[in-house]
Protein backbone atom coordinates (compact mmCIF):
# COMPACT_ATOMS: atom_id res chain seq x y z
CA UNK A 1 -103.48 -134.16 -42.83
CA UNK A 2 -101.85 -131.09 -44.05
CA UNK A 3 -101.88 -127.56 -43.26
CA UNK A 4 -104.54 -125.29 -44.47
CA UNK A 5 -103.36 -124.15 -47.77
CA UNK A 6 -105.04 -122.46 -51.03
CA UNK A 7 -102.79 -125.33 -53.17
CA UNK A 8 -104.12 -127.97 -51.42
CA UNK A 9 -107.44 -129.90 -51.56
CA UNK A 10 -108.71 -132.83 -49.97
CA UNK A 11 -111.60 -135.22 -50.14
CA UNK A 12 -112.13 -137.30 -47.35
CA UNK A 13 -114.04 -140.95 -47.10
CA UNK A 14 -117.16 -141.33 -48.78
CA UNK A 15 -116.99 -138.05 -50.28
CA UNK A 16 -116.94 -140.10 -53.62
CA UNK A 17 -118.32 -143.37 -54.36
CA UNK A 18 -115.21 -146.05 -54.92
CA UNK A 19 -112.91 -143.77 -53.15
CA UNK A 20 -111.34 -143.68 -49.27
CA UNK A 21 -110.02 -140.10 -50.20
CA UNK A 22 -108.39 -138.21 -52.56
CA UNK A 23 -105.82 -135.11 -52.77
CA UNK A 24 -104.58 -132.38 -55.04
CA UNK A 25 -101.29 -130.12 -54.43
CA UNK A 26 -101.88 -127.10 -57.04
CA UNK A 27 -98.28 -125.95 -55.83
CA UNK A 28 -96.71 -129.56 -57.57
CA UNK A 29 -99.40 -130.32 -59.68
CA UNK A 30 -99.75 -133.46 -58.59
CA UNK A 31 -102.86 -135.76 -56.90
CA UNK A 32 -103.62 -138.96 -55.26
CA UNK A 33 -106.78 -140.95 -55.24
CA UNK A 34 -107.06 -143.49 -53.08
CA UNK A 35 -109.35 -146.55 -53.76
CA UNK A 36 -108.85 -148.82 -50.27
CA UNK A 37 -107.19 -148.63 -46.83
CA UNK A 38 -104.96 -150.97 -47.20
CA UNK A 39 -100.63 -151.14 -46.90
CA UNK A 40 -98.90 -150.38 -50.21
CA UNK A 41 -97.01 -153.32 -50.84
CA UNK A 42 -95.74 -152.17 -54.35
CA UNK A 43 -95.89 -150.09 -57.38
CA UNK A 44 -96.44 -149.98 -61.36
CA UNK A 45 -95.77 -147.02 -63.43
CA UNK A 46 -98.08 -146.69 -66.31
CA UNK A 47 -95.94 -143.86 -67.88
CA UNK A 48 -94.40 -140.59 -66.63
CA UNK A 49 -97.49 -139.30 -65.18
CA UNK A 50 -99.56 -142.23 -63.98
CA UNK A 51 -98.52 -144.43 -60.98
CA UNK A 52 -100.44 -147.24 -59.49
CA UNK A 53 -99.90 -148.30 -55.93
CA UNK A 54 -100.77 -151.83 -55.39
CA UNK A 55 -101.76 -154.56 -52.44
CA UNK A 56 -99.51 -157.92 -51.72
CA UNK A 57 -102.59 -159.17 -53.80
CA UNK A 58 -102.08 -156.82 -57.03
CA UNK A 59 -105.18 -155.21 -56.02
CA UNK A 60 -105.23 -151.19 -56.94
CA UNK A 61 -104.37 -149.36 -53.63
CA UNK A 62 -104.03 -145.83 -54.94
CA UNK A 63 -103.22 -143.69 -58.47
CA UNK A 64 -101.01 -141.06 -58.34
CA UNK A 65 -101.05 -138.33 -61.18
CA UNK A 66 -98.19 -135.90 -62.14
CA UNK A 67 -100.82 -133.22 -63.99
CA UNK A 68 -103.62 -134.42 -63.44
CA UNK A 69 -105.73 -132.19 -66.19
CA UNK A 70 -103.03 -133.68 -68.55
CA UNK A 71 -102.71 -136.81 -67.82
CA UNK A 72 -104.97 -139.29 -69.51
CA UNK A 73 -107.26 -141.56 -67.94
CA UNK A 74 -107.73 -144.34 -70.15
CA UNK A 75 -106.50 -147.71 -69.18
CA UNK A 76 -106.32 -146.97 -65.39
CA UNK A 77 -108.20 -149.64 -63.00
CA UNK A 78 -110.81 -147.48 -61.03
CA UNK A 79 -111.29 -145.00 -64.12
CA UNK A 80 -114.72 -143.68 -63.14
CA UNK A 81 -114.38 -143.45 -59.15
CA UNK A 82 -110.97 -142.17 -60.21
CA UNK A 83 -112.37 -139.44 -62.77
CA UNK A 84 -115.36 -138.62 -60.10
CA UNK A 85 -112.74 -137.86 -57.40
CA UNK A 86 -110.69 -135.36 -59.85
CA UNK A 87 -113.83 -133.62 -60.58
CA UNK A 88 -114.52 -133.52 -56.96
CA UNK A 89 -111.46 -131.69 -56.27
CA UNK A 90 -111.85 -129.02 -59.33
CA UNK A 91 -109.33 -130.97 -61.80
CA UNK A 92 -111.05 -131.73 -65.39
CA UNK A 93 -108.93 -134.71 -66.55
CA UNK A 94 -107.55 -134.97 -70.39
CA UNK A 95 -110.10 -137.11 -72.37
């Protein structure tokens, strides 16, 4: 866990349905929601902004977002636990 900081928000477990936690760095513009506990065995960039960590299996471990408010949701595994968790942490995502 990181230090207490203005830039940085955190949602812990079961904060949002579909979501083990979830974090936003206002400093990099940058956040992480995480869907499972489980290792990251891999990843698979959507584009520029959108990152998908993934299982051995292929299942979705995690979604990292390079600005977030910008960065467009559609097409991402987990979209409404994924949009939830944003909102959670005071990001509005791009329609």
């Amino acid at each position: 866990m990181r230090e207490s900081s203005p830039s940085w928000r955190e949602l812990g477990p079961g904060a949002v349905p579909g979501v083990a936690g979830a974090t936003y760095d206002a400093l990099a513009d940058a956040a992480y929601v995480r869907f499972w506990d489980a290792p990251v065995a891999g990843c698979r960039e959507i584009d520029e902004r959108r990152v998908l960590d993934l299982a051995a299996d292929g299942r979705v471990v995690g979604l990292e977002l390079l600005g977030p408010s910008r960065a467009n949701l559609a097409g991402v595994p987990g979209l409404g636990p994924a949009e939830a968790a944003l909102r959670a942490l005071g990001i509005a995502p791009a329609p």
